[in-house]
Protein backbone atom coordinates (compact mmCIF):
# COMPACT_ATOMS: atom_id res chain seq x y z
CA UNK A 1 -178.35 -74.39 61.56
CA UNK A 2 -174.90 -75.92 60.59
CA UNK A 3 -171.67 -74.45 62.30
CA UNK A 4 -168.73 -74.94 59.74
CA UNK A 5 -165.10 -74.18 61.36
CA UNK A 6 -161.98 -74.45 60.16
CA UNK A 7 -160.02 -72.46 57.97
CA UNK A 8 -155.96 -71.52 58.42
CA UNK A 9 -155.08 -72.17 54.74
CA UNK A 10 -157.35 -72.46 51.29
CA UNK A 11 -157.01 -76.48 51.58
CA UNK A 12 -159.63 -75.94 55.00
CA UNK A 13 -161.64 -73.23 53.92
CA UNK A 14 -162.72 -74.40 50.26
CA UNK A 15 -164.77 -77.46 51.47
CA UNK A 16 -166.85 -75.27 54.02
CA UNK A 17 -167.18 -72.93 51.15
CA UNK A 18 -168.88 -75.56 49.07
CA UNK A 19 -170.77 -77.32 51.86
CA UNK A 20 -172.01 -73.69 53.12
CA UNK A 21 -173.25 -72.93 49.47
CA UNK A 22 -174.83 -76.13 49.12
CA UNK A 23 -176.59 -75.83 52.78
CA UNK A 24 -178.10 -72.44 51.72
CA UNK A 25 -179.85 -74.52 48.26
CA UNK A 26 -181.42 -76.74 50.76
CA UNK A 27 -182.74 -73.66 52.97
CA UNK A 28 -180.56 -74.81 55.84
CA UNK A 29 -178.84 -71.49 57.40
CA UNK A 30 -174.73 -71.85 58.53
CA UNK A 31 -172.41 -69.53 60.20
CA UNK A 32 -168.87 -70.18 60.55
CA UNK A 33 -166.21 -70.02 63.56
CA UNK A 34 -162.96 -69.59 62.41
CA UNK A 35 -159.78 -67.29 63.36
CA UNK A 36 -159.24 -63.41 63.47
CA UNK A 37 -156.76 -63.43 60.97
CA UNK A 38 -156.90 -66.76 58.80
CA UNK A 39 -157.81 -67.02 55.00
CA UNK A 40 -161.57 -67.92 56.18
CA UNK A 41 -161.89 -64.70 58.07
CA UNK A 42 -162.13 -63.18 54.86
CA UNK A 43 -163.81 -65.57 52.60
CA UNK A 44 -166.32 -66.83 54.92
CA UNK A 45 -167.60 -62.91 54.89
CA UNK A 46 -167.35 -62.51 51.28
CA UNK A 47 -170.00 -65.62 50.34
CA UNK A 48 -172.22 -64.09 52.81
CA UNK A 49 -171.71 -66.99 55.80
CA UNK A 50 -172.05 -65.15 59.19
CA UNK A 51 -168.46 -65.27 60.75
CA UNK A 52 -167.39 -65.19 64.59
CA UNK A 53 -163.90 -64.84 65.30
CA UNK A 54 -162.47 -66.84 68.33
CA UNK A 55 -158.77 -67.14 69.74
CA UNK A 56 -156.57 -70.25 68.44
CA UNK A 57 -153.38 -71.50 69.08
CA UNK A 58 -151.77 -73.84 66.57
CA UNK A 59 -150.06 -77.37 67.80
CA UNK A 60 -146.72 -77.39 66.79
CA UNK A 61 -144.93 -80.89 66.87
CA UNK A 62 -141.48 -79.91 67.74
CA UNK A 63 -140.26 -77.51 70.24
CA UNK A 64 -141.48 -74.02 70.01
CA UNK A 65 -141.22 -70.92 72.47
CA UNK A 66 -144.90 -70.07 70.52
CA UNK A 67 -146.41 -73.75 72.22
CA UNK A 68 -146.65 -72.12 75.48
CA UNK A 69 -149.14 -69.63 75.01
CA UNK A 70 -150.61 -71.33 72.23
CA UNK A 71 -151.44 -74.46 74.52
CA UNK A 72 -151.80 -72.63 77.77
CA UNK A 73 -153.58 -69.50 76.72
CA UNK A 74 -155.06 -69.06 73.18
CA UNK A 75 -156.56 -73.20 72.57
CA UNK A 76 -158.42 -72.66 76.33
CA UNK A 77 -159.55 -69.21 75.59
CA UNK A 78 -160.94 -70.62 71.84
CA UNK A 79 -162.44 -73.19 73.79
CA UNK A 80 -164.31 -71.16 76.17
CA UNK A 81 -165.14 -68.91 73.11
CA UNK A 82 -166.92 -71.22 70.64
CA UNK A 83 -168.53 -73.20 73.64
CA UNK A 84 -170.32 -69.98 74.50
CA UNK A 85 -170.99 -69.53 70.37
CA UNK A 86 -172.58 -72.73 70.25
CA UNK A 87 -174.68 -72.00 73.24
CA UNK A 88 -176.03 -69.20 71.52
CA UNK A 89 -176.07 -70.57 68.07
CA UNK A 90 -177.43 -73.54 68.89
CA UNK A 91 -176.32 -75.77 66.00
CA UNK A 92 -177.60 -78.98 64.76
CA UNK A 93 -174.31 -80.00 63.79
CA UNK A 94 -170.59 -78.87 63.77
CA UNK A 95 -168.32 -79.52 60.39
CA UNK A 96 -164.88 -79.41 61.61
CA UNK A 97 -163.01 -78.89 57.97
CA UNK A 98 -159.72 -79.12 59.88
CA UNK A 99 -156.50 -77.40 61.02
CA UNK A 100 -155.95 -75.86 64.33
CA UNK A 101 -158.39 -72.95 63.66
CA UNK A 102 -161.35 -76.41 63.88
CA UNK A 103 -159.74 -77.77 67.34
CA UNK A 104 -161.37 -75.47 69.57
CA UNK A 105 -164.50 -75.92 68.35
CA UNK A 106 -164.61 -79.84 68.40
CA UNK A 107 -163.61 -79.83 71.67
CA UNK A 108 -166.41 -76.76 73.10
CA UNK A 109 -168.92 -78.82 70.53
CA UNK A 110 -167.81 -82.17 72.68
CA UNK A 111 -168.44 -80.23 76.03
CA UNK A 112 -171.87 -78.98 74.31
CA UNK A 113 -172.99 -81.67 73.00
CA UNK A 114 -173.97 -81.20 69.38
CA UNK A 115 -172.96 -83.72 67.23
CA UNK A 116 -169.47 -83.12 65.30
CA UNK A 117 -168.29 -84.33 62.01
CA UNK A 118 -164.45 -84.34 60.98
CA UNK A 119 -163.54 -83.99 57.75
CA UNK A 120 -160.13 -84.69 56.26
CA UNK A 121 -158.83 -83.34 53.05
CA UNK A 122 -155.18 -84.77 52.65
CA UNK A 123 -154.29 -88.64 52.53
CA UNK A 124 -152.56 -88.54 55.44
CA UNK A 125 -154.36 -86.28 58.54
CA UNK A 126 -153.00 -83.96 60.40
CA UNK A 127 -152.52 -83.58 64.63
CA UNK A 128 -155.46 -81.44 64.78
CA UNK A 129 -157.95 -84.05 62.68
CA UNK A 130 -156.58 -86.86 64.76
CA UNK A 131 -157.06 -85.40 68.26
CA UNK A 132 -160.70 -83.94 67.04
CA UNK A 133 -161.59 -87.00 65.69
CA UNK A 134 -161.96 -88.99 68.33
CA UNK A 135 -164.53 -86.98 69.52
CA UNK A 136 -166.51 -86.84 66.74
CA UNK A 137 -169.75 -88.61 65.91
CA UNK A 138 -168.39 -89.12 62.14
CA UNK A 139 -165.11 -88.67 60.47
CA UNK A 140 -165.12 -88.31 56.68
CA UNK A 141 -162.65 -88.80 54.57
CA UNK A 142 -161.41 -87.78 50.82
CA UNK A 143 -159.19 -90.89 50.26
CA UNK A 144 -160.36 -94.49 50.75
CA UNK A 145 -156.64 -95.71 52.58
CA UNK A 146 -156.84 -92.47 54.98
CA UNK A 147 -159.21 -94.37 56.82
CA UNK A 148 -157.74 -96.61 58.30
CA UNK A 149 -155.55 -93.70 60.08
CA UNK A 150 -158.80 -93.02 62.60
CA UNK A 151 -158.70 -95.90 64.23
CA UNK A 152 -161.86 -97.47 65.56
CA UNK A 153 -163.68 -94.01 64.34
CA UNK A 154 -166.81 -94.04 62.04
CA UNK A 155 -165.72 -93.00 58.74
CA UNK A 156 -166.99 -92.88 55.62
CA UNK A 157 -165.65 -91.75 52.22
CA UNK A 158 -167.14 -88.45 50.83
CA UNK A 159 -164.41 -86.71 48.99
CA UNK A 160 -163.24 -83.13 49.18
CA UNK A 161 -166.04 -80.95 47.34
CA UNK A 162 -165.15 -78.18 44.81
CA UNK A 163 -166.05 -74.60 45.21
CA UNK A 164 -169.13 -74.45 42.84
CA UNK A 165 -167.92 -71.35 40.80
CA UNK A 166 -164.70 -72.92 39.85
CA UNK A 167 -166.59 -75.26 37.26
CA UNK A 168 -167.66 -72.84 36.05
CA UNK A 169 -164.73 -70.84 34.76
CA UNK A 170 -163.96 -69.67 31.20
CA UNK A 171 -160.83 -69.90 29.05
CA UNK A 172 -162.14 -66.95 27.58
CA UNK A 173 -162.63 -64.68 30.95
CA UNK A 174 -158.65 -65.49 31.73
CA UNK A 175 -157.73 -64.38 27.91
CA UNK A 176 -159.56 -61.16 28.29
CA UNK A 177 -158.88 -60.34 32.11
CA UNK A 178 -154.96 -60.88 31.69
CA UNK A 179 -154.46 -59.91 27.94
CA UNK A 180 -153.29 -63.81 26.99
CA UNK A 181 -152.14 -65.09 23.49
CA UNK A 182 -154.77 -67.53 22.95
CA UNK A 183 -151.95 -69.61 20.70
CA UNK A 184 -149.49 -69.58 23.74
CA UNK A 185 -149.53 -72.48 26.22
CA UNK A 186 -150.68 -71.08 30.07
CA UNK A 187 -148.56 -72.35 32.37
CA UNK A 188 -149.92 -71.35 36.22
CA UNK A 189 -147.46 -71.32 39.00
CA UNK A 190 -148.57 -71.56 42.58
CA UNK A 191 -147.51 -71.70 46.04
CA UNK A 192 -150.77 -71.13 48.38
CA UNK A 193 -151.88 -67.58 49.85
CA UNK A 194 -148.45 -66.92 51.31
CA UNK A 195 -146.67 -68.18 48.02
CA UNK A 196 -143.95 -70.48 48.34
CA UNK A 197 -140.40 -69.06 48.25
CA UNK A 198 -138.14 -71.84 46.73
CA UNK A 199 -140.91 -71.56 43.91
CA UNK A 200 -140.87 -68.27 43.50
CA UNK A 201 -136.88 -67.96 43.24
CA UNK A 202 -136.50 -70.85 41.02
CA UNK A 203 -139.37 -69.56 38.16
CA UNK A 204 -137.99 -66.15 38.74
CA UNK A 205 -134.59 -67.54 37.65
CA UNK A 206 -136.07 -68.98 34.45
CA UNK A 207 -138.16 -66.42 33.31
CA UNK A 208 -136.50 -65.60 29.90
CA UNK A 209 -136.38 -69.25 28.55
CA UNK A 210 -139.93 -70.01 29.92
CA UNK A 211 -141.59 -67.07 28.25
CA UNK A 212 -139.46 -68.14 24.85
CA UNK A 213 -142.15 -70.92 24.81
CA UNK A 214 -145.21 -69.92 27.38
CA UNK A 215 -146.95 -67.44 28.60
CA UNK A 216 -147.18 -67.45 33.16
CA UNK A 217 -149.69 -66.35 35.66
CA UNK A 218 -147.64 -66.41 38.74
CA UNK A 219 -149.65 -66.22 42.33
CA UNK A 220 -146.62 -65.72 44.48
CA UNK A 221 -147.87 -64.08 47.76
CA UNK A 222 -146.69 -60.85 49.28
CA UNK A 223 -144.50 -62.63 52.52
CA UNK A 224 -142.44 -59.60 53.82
CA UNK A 225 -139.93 -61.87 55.27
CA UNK A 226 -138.91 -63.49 51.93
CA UNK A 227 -139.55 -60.35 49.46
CA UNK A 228 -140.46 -62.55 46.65
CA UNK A 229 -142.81 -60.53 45.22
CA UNK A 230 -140.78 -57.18 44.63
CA UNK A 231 -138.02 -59.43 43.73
CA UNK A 232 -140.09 -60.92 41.05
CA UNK A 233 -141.39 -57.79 39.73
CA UNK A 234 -137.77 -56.95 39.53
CA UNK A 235 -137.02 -59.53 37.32
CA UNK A 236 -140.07 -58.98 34.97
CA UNK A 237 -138.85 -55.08 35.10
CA UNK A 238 -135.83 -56.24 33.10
CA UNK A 239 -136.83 -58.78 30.76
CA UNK A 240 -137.11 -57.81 27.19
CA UNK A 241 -140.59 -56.32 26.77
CA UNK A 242 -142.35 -58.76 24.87
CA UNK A 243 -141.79 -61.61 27.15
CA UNK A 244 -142.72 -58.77 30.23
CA UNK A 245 -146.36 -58.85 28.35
CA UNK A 246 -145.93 -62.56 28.66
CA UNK A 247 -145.83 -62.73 32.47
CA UNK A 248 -148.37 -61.53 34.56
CA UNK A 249 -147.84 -61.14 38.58
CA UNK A 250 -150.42 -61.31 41.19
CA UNK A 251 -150.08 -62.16 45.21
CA UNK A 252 -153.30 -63.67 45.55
CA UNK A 253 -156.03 -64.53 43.10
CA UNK A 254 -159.44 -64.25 43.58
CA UNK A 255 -162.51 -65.11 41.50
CA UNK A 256 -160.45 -65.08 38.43
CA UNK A 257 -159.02 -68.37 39.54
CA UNK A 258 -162.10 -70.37 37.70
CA UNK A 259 -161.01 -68.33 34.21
CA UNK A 260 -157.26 -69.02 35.37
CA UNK A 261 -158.02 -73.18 35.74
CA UNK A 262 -160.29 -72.98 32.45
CA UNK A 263 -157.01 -71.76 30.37
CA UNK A 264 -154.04 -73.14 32.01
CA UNK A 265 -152.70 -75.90 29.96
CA UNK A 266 -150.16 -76.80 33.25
CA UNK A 267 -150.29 -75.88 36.80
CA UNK A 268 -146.81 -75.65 38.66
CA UNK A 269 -147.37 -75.33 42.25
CA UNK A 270 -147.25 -77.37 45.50
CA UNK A 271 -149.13 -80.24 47.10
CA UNK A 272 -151.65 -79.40 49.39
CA UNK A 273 -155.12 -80.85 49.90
CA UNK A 274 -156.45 -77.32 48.07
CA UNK A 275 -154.45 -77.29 44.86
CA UNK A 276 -154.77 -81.40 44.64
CA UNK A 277 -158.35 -81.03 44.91
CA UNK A 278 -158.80 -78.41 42.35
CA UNK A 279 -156.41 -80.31 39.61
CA UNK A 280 -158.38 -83.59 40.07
CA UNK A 281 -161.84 -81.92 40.20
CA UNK A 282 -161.11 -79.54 37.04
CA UNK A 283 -158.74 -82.41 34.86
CA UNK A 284 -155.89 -79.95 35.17
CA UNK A 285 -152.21 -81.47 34.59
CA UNK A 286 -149.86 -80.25 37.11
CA UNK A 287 -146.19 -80.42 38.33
CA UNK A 288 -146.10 -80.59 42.14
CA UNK A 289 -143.20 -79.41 43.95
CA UNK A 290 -144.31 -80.69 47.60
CA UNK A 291 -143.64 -78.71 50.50
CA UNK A 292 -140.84 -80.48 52.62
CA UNK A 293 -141.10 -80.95 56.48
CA UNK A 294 -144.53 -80.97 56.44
CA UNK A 295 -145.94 -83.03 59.43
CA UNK A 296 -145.98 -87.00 58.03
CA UNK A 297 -144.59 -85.74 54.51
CA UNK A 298 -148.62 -84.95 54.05
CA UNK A 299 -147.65 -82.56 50.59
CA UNK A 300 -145.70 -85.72 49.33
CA UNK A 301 -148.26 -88.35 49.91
CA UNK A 302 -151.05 -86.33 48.56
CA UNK A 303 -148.56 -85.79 44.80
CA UNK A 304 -147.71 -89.43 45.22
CA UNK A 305 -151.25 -90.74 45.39
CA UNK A 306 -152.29 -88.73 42.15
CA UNK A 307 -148.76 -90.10 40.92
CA UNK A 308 -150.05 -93.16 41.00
CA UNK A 309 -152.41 -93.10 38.67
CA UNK A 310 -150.88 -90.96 35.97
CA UNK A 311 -152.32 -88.04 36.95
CA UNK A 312 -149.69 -85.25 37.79
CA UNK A 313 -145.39 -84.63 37.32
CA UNK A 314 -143.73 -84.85 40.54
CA UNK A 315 -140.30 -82.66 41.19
CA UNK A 316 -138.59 -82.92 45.03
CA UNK A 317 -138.04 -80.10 46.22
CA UNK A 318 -134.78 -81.16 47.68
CA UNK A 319 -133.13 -82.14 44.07
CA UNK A 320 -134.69 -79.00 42.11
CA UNK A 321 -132.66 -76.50 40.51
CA UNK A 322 -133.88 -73.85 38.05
CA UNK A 323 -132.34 -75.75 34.99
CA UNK A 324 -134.20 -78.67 36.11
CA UNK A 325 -137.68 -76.95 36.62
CA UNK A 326 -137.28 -75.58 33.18
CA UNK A 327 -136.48 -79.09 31.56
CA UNK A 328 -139.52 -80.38 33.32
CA UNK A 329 -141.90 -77.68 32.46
CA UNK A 330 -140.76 -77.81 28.94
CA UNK A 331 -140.88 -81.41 28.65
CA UNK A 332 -144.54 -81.39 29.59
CA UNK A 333 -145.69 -78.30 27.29
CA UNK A 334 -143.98 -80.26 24.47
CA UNK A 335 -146.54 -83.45 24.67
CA UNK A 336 -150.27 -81.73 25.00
CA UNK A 337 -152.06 -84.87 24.20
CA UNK A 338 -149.77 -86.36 27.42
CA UNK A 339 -150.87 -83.36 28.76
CA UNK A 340 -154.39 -83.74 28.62
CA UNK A 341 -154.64 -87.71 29.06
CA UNK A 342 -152.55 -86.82 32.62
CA UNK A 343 -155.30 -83.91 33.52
CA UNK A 344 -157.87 -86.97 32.44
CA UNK A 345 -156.28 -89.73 34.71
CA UNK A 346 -156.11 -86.96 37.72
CA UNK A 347 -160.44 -86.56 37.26
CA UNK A 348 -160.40 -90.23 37.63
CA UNK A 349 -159.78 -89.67 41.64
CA UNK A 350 -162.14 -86.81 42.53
CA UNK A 351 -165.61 -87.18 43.78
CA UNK A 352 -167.93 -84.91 41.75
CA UNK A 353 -170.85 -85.11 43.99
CA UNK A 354 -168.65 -84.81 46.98
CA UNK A 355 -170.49 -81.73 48.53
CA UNK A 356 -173.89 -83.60 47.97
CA UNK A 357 -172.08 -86.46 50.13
CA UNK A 358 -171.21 -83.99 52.50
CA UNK A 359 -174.30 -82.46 53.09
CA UNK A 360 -176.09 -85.96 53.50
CA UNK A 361 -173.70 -87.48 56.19
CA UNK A 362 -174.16 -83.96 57.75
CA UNK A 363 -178.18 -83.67 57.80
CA UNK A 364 -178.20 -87.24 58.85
CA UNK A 365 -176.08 -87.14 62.00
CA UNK A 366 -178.02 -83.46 63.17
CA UNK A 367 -181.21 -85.76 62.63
């Protein structure tokens, strides 16, 4: 058996989901230890993976009231939790995928001793990956220059696998489930499970203009504190109703994503190691709008490495404005051949076989 943990947001969960499904080919049974209310709690469950819940506490660089219990209480408790999981489980291996839903369980797999294996998603890792990494047996990375960010660590380059059903998504399916015109671009804006707000507020400023030219699947979360989504729906409430037919609004998407991917002729959204992944893997084009503040600028890095080689639009967050979105969306719908050599240069940095890789660094450290 293989222990996958992590989870927190889709950019930790996806790559257990694809080593998990690749794990179960090879007749190798997994369960997964993750959080009691992360995005893995419920799509761990859902692809059949056996799921235990454990306490976490997230690490928080700056000052925060929420450290204290989070470092005294909830990270100890996890701790104590998944060391008695593993005791039971009695793993070969441990993937950590990441975040601070995977620190508890390097640590209890340290104290156990089964061998652990780190995986980083983003070019530049976060606290969590470096504290578990140096107790892990092998780190593995998606970027060649992350590692030299481990230190004396043994790493080796794997890439960040792709769910297996997204390849295998159909223009068609996303025409039929969300009544597009097949002669309209598909432009699909993005900001994570929770949505991103300054997103949501700018596209929901531009709606009128954007439909004039595009048709939008908009995934924009359902955050209470901001209200974006009733504001949104709002806005589509009052637009004229042909370009209402022209916007659909969802808070999360689901399966449909692989239909969404296989039709969208420009993805709008922000920079983490998920949505990156995706874009490269699939050959989409995409405008990234990187989440500021993040720890290390990790959103930026990751838009600036595809950046580099052609392979995605880049738009601060700090300098955007709703005009300026608009331009830049417009500007890239109005060269599709640029749009499709740019979705071309992003495939050039994915790994295909990446969950194969995966799978073979983890099979030969449980050996």
């Amino acid at each position: 058996m293989i222990v996958i943990a992590g989870g927190g947001t889709g950019g930790h969960t996806s790559p257990g989901l694809a080593v998990a499904a690749l794990l179960r080919e090879h007749g190798i049974a997994c369960a997964w230890i993750g959080s009691h209310t992360g995005l893995e709690a419920r799509r761990a469950p859902e692809a059949g993976i056996p799921y235990h819940p454990i306490p976490t506490g997230k690490l928080r660089r700056a000052w925060a009231w929420q450290n204290v219990p989070d470092v005294l209480v909830n990270t100890p408790a996890g701790v104590v939790a998944a060391w008695r999981l593993l005791r039971q489980l009695r793993p070969r291996a441990v993937f950590a995928t990441g975040g601070f839903v995977a620190l508890p369980v390097a640590i209890a797999a340290r104290l156990a001793g089964v061998p652990l294996i780190v995986h980083e998603q983003t070019s530049v890792p976060g606290l969590a990956n470096r504290i578990a990494a140096r107790l892990a047996t092998r780190v593995v990375v998606t970027f060649a220059d992350s590692a030299r960010l481990f230190g004396g660590a043994d790493v080796a380059l794997t890439g960040n696998p792709l769910r297996p059903e997204l390849r295998r998504g159909e223009r068609q399916d996303a025409i039929a489930r969300f009544q597009l015109d097949p002669t309209l671009p598909l432009v699909y804006v993005t900001g994570g499970a929770q949505g991103a707000h300054a997103i949501n507020r700018a596209v929901g400023e531009i709606l009128e203009p954007l439909l004039a030219q595009a048709q939008v699947i908009h995934q924009c979360g359902d955050n209470a504190a901001t209200g974006d989504h009733a504001w949104l729906t709002a806005r589509r409430s009052a637009l004229p109703p042909a370009l209402a037919a022209r916007y659909t609004l969802i808070a999360w998407v689901g399966n449909e994503l692989a239909g969404i991917y296989a039709a969208a002729a420009l993805v709008v959204g922000r920079a983490g190691a998920g949505t990156v992944n995706e874009c490269c893997q699939l050959g989409v084009p995409a405008l990234y709008i990187p989440l500021p503040g993040t720890r290390g600028d990790e959103q930026t890095a990751n838009a600036r490495l595809v950046g580099r080689a052609q392979g995605c639009s880049i738009l601060a967050q700090p300098g955007m404005t709703p005009a300026l979105l608009l331009e830049r969306i417009h500007s890239l719908l109005a060269d599709p051949a640029g749009l499709k050599e740019m979705g071309e240069r992003a495939r050039t940095l994915a790994v295909p076989d990446a969950a194969e890789r995966l799978v073979t660094v983890l099979l030969d450290v449980a050996r």
